[in-house]
PDB file of N, CA and C in Angstrom:
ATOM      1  N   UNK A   1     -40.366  12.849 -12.719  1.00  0.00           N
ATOM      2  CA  UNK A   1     -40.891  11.588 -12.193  1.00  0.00           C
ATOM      3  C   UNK A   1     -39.868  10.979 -11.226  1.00  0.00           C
ATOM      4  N   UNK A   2     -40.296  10.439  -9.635  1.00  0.00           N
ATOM      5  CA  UNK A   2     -39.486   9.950  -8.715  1.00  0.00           C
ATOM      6  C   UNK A   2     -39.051   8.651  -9.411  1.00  0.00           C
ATOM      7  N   UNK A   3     -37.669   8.302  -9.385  1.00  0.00           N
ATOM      8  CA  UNK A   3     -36.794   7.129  -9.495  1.00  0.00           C
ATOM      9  C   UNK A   3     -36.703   6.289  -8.019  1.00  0.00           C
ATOM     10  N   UNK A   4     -36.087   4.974  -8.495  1.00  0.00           N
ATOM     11  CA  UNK A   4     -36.274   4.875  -7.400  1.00  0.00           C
ATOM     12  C   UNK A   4     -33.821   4.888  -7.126  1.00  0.00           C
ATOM     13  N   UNK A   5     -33.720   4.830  -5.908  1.00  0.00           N
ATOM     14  CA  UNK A   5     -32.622   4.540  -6.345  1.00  0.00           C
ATOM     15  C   UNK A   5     -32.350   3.444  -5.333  1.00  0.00           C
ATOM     16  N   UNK A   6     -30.702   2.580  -5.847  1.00  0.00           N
ATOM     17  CA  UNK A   6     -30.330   1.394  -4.873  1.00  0.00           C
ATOM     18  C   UNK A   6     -29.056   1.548  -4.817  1.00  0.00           C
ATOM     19  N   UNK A   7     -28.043   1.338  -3.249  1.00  0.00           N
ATOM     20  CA  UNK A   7     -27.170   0.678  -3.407  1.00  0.00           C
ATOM     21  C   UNK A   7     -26.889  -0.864  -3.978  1.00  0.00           C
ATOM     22  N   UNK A   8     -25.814  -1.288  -4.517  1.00  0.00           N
ATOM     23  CA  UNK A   8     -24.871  -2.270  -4.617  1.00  0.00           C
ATOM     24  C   UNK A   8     -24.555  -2.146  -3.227  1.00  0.00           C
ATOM     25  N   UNK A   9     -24.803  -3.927  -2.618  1.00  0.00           N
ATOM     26  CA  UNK A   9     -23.906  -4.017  -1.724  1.00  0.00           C
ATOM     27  C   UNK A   9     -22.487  -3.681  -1.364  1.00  0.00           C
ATOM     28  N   UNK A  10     -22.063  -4.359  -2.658  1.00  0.00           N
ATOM     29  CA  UNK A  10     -20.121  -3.930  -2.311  1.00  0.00           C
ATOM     30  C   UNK A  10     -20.334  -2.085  -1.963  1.00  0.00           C
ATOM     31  N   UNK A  11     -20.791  -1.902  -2.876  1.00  0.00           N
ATOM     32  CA  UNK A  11     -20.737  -0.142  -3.139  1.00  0.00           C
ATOM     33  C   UNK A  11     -21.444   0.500  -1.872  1.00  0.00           C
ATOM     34  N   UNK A  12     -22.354   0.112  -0.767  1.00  0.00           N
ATOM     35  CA  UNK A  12     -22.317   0.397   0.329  1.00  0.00           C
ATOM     36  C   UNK A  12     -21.132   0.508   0.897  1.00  0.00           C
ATOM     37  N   UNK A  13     -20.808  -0.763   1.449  1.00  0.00           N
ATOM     38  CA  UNK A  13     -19.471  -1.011   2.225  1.00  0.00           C
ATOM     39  C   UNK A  13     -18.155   0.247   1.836  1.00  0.00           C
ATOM     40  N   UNK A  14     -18.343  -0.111   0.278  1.00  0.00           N
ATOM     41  CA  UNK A  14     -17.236   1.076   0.326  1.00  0.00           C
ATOM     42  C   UNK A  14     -17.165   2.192   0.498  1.00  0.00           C
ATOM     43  N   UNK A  15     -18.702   2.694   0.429  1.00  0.00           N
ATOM     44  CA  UNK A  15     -19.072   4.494   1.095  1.00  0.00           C
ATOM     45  C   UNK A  15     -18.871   4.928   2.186  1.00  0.00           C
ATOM     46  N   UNK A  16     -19.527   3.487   3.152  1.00  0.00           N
ATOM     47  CA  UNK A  16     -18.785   3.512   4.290  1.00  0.00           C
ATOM     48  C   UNK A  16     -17.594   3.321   5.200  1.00  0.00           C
ATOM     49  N   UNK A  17     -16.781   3.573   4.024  1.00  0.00           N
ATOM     50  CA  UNK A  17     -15.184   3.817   4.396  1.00  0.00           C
ATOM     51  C   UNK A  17     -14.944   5.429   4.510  1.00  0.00           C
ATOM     52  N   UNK A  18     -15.427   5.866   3.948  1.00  0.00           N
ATOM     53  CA  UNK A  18     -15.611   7.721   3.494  1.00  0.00           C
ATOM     54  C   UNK A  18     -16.072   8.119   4.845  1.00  0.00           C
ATOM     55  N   UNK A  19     -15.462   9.504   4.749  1.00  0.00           N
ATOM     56  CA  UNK A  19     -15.759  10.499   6.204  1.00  0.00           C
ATOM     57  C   UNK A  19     -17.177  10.672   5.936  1.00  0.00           C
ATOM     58  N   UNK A  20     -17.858  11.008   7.551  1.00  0.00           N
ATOM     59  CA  UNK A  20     -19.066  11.231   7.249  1.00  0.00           C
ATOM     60  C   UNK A  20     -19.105  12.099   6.159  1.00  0.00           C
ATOM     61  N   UNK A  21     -18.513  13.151   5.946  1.00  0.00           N
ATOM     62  CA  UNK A  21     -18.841  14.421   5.450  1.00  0.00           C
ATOM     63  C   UNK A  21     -18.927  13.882   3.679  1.00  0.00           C
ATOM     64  N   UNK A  22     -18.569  13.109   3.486  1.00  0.00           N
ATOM     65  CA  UNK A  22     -18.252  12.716   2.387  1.00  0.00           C
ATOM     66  C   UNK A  22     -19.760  11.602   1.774  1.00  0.00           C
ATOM     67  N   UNK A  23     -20.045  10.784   3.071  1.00  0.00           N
ATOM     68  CA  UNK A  23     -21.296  10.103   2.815  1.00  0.00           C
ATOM     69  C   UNK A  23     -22.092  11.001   2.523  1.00  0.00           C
ATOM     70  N   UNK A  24     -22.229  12.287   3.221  1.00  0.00           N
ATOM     71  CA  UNK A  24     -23.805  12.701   3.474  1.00  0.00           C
ATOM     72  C   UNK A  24     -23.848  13.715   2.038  1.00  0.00           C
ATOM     73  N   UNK A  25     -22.674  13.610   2.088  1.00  0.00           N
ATOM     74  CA  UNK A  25     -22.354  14.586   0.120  1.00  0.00           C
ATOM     75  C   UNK A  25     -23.211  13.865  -1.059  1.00  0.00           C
ATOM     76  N   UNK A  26     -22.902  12.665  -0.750  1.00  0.00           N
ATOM     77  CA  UNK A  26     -23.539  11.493  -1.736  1.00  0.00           C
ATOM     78  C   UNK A  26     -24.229  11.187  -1.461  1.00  0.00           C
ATOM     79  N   UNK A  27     -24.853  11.037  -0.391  1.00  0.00           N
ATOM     80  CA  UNK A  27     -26.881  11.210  -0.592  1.00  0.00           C
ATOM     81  C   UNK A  27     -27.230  12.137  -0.533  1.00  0.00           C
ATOM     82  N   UNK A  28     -26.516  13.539  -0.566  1.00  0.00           N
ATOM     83  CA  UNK A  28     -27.372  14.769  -1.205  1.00  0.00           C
ATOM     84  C   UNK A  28     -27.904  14.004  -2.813  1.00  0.00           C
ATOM     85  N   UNK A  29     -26.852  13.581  -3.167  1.00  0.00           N
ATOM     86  CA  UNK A  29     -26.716  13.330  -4.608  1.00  0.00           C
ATOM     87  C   UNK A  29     -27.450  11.981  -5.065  1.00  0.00           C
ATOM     88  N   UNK A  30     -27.893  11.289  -3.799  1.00  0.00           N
ATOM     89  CA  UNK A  30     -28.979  10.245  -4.068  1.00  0.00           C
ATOM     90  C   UNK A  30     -30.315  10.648  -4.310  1.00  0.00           C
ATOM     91  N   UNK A  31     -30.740  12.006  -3.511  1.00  0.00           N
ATOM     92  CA  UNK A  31     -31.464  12.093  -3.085  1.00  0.00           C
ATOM     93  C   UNK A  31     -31.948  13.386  -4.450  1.00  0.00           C
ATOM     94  N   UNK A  32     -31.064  14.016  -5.336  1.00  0.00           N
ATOM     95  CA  UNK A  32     -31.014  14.334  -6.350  1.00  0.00           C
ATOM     96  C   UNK A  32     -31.608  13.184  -7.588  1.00  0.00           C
ATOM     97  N   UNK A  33     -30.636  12.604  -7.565  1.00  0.00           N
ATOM     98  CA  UNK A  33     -31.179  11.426  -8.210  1.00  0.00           C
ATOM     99  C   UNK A  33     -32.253  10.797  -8.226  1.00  0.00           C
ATOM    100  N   UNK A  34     -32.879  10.523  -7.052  1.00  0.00           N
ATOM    101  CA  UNK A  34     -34.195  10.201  -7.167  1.00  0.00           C
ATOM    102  C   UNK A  34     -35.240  10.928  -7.795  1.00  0.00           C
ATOM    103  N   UNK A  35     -34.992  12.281  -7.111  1.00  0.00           N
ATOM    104  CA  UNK A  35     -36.249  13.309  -7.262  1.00  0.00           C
ATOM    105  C   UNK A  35     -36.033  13.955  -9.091  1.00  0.00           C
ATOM    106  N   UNK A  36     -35.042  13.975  -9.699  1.00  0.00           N
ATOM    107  CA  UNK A  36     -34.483  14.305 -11.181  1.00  0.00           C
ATOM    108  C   UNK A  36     -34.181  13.202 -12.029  1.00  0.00           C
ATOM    109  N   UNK A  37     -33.658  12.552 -11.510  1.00  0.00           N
ATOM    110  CA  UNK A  37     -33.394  11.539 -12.045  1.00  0.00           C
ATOM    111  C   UNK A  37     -32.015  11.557 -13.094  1.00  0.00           C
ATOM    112  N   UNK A  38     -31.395  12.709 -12.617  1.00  0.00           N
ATOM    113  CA  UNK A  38     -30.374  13.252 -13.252  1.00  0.00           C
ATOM    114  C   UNK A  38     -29.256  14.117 -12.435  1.00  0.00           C
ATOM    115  N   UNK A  39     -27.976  13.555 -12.909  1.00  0.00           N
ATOM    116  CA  UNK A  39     -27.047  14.871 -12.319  1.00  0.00           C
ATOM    117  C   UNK A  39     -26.575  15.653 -13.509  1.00  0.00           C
ATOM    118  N   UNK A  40     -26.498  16.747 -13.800  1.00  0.00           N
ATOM    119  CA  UNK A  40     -25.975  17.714 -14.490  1.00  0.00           C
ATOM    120  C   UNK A  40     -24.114  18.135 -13.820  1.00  0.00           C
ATOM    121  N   UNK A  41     -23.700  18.218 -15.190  1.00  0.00           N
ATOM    122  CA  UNK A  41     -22.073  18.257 -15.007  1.00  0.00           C
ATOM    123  C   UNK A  41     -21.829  19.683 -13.788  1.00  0.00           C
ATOM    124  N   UNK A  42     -21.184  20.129 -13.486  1.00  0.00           N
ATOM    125  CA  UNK A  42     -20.125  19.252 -12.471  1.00  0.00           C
ATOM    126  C   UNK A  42     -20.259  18.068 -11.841  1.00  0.00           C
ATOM    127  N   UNK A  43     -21.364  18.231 -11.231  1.00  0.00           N
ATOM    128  CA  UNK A  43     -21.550  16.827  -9.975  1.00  0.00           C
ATOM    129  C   UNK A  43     -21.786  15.644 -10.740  1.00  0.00           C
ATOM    130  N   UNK A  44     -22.294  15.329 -12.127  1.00  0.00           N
ATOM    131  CA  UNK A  44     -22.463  13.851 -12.725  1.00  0.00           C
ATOM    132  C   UNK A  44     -21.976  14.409 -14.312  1.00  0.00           C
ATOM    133  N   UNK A  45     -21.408  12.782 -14.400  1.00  0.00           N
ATOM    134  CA  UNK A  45     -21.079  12.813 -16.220  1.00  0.00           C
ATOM    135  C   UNK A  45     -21.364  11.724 -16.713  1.00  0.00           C
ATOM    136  N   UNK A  46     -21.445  11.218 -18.057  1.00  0.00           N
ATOM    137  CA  UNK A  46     -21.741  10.197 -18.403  1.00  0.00           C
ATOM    138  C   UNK A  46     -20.057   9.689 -18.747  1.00  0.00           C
ATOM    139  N   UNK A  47     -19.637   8.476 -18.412  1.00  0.00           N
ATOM    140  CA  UNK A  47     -18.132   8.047 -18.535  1.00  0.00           C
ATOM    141  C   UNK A  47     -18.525   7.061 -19.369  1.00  0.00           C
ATOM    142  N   UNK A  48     -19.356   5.785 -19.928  1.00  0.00           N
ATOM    143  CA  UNK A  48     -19.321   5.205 -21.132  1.00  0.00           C
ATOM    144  C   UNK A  48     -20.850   5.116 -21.347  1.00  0.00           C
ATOM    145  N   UNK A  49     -21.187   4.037 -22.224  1.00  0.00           N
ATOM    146  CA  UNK A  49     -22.007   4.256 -22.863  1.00  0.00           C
ATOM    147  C   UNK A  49     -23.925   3.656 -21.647  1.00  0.00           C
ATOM    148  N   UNK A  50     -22.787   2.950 -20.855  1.00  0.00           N
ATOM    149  CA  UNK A  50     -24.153   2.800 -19.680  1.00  0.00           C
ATOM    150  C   UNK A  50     -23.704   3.240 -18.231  1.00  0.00           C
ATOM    151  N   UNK A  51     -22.526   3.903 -18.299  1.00  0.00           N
ATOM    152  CA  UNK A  51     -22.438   4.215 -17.022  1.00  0.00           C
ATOM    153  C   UNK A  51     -21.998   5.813 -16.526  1.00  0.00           C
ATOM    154  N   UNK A  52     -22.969   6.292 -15.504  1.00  0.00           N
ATOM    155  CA  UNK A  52     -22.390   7.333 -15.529  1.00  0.00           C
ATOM    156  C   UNK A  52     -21.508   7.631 -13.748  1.00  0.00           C
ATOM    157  N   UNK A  53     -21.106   8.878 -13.716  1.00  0.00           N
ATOM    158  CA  UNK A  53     -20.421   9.420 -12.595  1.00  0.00           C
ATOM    159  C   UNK A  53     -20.915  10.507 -11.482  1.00  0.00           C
ATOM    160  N   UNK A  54     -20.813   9.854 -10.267  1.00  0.00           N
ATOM    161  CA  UNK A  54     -21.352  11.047  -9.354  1.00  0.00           C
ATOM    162  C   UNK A  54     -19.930  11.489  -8.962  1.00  0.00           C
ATOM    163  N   UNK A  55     -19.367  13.258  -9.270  1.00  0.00           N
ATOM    164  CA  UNK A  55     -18.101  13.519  -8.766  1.00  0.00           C
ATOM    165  C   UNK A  55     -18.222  14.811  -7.706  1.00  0.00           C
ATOM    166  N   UNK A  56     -17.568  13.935  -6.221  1.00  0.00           N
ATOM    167  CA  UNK A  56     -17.352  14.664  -5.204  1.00  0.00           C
ATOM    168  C   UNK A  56     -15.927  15.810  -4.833  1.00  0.00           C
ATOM    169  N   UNK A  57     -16.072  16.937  -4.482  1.00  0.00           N
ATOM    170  CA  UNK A  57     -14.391  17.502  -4.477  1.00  0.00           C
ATOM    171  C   UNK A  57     -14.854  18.042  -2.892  1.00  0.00           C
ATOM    172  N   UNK A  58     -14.468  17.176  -1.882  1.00  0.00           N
ATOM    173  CA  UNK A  58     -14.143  17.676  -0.564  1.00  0.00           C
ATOM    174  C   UNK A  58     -13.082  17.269   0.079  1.00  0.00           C
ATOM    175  N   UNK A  59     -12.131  17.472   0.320  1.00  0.00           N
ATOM    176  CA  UNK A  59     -10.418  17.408   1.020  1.00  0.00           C
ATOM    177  C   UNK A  59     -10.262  16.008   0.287  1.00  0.00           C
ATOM    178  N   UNK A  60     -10.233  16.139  -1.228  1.00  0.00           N
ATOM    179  CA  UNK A  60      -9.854  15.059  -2.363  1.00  0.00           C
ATOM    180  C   UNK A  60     -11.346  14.838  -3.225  1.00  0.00           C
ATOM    181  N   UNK A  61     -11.003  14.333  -3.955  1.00  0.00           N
ATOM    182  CA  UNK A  61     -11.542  13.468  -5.133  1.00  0.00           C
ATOM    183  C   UNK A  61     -12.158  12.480  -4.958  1.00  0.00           C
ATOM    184  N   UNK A  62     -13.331  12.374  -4.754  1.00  0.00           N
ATOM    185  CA  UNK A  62     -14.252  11.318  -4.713  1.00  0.00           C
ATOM    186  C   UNK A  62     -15.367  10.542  -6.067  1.00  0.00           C
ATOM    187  N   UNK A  63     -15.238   9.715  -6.234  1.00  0.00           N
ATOM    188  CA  UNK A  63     -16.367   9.466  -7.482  1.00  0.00           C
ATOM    189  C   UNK A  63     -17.326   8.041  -6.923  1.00  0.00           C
ATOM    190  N   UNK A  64     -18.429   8.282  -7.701  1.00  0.00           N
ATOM    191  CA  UNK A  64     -19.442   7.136  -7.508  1.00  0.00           C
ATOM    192  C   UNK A  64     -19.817   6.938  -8.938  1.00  0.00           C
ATOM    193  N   UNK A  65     -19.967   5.619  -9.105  1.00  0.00           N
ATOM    194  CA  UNK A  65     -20.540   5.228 -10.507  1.00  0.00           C
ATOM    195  C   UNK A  65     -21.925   4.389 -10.101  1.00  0.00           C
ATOM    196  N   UNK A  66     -23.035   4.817 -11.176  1.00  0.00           N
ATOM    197  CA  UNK A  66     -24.290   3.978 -11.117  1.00  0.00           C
ATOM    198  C   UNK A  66     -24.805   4.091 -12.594  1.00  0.00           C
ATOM    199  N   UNK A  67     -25.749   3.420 -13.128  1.00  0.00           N
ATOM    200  CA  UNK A  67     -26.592   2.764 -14.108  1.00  0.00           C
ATOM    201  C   UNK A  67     -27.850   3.158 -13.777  1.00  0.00           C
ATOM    202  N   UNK A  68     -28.165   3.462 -14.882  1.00  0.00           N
ATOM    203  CA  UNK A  68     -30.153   3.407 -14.873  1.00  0.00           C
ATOM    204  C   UNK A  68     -30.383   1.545 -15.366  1.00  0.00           C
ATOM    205  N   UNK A  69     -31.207   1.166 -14.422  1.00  0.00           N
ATOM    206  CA  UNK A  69     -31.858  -0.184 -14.789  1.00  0.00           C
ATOM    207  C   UNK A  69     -33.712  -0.319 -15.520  1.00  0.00           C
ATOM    208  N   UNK A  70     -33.889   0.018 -16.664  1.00  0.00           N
ATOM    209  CA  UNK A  70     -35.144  -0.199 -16.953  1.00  0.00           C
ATOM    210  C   UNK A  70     -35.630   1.651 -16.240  1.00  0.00           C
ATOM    211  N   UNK A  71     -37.104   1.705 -16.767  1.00  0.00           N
ATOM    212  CA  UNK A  71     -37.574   3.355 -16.611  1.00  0.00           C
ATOM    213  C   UNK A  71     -37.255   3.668 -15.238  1.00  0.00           C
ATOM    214  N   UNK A  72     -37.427   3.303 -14.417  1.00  0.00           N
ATOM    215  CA  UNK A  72     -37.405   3.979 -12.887  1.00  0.00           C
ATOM    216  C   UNK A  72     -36.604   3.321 -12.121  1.00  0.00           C
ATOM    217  N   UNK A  73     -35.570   2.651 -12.193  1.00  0.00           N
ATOM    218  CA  UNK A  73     -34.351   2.165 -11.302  1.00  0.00           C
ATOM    219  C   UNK A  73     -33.044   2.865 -11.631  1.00  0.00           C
ATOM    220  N   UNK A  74     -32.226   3.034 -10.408  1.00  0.00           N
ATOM    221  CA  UNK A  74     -31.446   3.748 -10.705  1.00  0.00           C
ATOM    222  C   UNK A  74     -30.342   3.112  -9.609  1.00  0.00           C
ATOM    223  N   UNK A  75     -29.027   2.228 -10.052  1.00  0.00           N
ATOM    224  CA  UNK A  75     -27.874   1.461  -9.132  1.00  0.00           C
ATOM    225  C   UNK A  75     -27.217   2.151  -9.242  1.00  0.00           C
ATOM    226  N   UNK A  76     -26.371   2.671  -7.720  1.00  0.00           N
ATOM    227  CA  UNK A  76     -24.976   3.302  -7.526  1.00  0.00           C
ATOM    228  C   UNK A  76     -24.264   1.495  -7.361  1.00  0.00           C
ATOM    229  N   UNK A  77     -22.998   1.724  -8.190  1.00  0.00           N
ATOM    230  CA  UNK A  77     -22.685   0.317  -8.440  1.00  0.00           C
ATOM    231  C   UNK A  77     -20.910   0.568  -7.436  1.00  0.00           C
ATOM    232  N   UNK A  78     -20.166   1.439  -7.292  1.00  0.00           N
ATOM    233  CA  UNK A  78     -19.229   1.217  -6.789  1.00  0.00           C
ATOM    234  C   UNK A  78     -18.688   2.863  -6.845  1.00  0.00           C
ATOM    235  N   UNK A  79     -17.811   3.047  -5.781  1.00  0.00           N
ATOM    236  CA  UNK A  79     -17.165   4.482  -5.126  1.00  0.00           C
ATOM    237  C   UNK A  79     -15.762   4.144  -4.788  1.00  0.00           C
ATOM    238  N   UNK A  80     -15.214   5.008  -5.146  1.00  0.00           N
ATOM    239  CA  UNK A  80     -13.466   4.902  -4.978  1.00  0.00           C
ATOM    240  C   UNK A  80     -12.790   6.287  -4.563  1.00  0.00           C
ATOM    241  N   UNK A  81     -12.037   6.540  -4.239  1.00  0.00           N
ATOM    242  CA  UNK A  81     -10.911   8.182  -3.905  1.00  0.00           C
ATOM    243  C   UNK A  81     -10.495   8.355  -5.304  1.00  0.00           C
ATOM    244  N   UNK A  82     -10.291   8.888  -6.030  1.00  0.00           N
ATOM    245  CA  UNK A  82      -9.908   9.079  -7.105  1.00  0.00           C
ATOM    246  C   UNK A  82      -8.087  10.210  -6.873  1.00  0.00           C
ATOM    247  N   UNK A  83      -7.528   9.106  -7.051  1.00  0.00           N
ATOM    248  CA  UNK A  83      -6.047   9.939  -6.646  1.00  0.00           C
ATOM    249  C   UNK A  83      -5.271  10.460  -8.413  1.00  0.00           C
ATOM    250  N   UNK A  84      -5.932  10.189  -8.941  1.00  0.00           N
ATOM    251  CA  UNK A  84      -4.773  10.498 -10.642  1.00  0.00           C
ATOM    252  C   UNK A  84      -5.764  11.486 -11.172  1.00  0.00           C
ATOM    253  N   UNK A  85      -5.455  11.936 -12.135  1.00  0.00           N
ATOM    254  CA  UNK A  85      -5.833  12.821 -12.859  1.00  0.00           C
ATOM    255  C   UNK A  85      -7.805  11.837 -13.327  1.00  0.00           C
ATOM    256  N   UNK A  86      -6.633  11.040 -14.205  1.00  0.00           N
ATOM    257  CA  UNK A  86      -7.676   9.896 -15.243  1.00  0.00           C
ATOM    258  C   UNK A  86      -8.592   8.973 -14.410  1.00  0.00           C
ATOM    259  N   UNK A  87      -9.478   9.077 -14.476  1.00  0.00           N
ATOM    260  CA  UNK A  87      -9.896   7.749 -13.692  1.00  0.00           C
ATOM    261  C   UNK A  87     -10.016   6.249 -14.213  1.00  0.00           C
ATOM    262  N   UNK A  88      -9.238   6.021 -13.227  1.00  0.00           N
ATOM    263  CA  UNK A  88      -8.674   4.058 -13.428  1.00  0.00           C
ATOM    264  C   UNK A  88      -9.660   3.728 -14.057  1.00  0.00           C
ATOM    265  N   UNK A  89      -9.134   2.485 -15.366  1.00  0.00           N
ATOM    266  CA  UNK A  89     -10.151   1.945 -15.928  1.00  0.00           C
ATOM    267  C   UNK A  89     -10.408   0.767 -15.186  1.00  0.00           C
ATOM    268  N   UNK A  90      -9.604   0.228 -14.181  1.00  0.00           N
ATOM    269  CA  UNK A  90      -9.800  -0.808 -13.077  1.00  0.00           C
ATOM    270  C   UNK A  90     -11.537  -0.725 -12.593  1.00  0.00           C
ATOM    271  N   UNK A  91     -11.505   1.023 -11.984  1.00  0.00           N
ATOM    272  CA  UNK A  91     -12.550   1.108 -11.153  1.00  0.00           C
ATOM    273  C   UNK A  91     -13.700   1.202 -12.233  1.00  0.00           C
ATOM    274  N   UNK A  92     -14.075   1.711 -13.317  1.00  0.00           N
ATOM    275  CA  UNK A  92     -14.954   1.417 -13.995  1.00  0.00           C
ATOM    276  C   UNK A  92     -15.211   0.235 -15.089  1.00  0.00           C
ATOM    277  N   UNK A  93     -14.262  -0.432 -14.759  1.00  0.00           N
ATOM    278  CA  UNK A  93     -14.246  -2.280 -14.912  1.00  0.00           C
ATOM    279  C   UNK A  93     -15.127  -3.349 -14.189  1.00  0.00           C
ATOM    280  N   UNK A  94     -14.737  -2.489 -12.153  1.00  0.00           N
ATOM    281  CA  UNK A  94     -15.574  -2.970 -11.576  1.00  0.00           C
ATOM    282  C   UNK A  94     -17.070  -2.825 -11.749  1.00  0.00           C
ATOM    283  N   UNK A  95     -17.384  -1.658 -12.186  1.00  0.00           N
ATOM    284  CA  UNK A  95     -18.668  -1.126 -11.848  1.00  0.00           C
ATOM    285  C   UNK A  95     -19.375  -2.116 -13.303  1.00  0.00           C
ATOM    286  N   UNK A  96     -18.517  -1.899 -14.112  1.00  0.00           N
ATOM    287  CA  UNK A  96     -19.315  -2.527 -15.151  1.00  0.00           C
ATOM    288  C   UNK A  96     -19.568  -4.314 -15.177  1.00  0.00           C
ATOM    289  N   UNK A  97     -18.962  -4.841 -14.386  1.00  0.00           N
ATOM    290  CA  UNK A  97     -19.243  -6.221 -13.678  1.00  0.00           C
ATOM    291  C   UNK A  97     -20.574  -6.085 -12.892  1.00  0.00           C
ATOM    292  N   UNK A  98     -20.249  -5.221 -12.112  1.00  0.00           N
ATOM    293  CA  UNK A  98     -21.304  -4.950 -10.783  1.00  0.00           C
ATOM    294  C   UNK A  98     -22.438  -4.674 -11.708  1.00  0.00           C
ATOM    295  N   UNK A  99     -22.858  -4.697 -12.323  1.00  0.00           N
ATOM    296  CA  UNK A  99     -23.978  -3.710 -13.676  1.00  0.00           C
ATOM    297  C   UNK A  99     -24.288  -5.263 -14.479  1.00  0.00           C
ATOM    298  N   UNK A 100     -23.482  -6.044 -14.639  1.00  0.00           N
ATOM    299  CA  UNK A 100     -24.150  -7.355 -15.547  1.00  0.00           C
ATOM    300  C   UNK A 100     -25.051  -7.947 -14.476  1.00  0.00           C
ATOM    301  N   UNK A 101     -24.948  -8.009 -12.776  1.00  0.00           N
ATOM    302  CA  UNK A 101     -25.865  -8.380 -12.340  1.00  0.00           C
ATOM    303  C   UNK A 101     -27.031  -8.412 -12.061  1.00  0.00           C
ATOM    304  N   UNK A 102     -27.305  -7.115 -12.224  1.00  0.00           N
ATOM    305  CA  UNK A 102     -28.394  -6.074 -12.713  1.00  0.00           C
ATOM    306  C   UNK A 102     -29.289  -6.869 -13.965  1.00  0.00           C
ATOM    307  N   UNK A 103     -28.637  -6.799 -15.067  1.00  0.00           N
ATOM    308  CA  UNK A 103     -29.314  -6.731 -16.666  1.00  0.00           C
ATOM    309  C   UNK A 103     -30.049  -8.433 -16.672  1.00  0.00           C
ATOM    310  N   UNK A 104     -30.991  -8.257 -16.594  1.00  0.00           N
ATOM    311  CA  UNK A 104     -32.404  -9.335 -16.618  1.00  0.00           C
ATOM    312  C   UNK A 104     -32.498 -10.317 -18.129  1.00  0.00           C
TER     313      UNK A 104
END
């Protein structure tokens, strides 16, 4: 069943800091998302209990975090370079802020 999916404003802006090559990686992976409504590990994981991970590996480490909102919504909430091993609990701090605006 088609999802629908949305940027987060902030989480635009920050994609569009990324090389093209790097955007058009992540709307392969939107565009996955919509039509599945799912990423399967490598490319997605679930990181807590409402949020999961879109993970990019092209000349570095890229990640996107989004939320399912209700049956057929689906928010990419925020994207970062991922330079450490671990990923910052900073950046999935943000996302989980970005995600209370969401919840109705």
């Amino acid at each position: 069943m088609k999802k629908n999916v949305y940027l987060d404003k902030n989480a635009e802006k920050e994609l569009r800091k990324f090389s093209e090559e790097v955007q058009l990686d992540f709307e392969a992976y939107f565009k996955i998302l919509e039509l599945e409504g799912r990423l399967d590990f490598p490319q997605g994981r679930k990181v807590s209990k409402e949020i999961f991970e879109i993970r990019i590996k092209l000349k570095g480490e890229y990640r996107g975090f989004y939320a399912y909102i209700g049956k057929m919504d689906i928010v990419i909430l925020h994207f970062f370079r991922k330079k450490t091993q671990k990923t910052p609990i900073k950046e999935l701090e943000l996302a989980k802020r970005r995600l209370k605006q969401y919840d109705s």
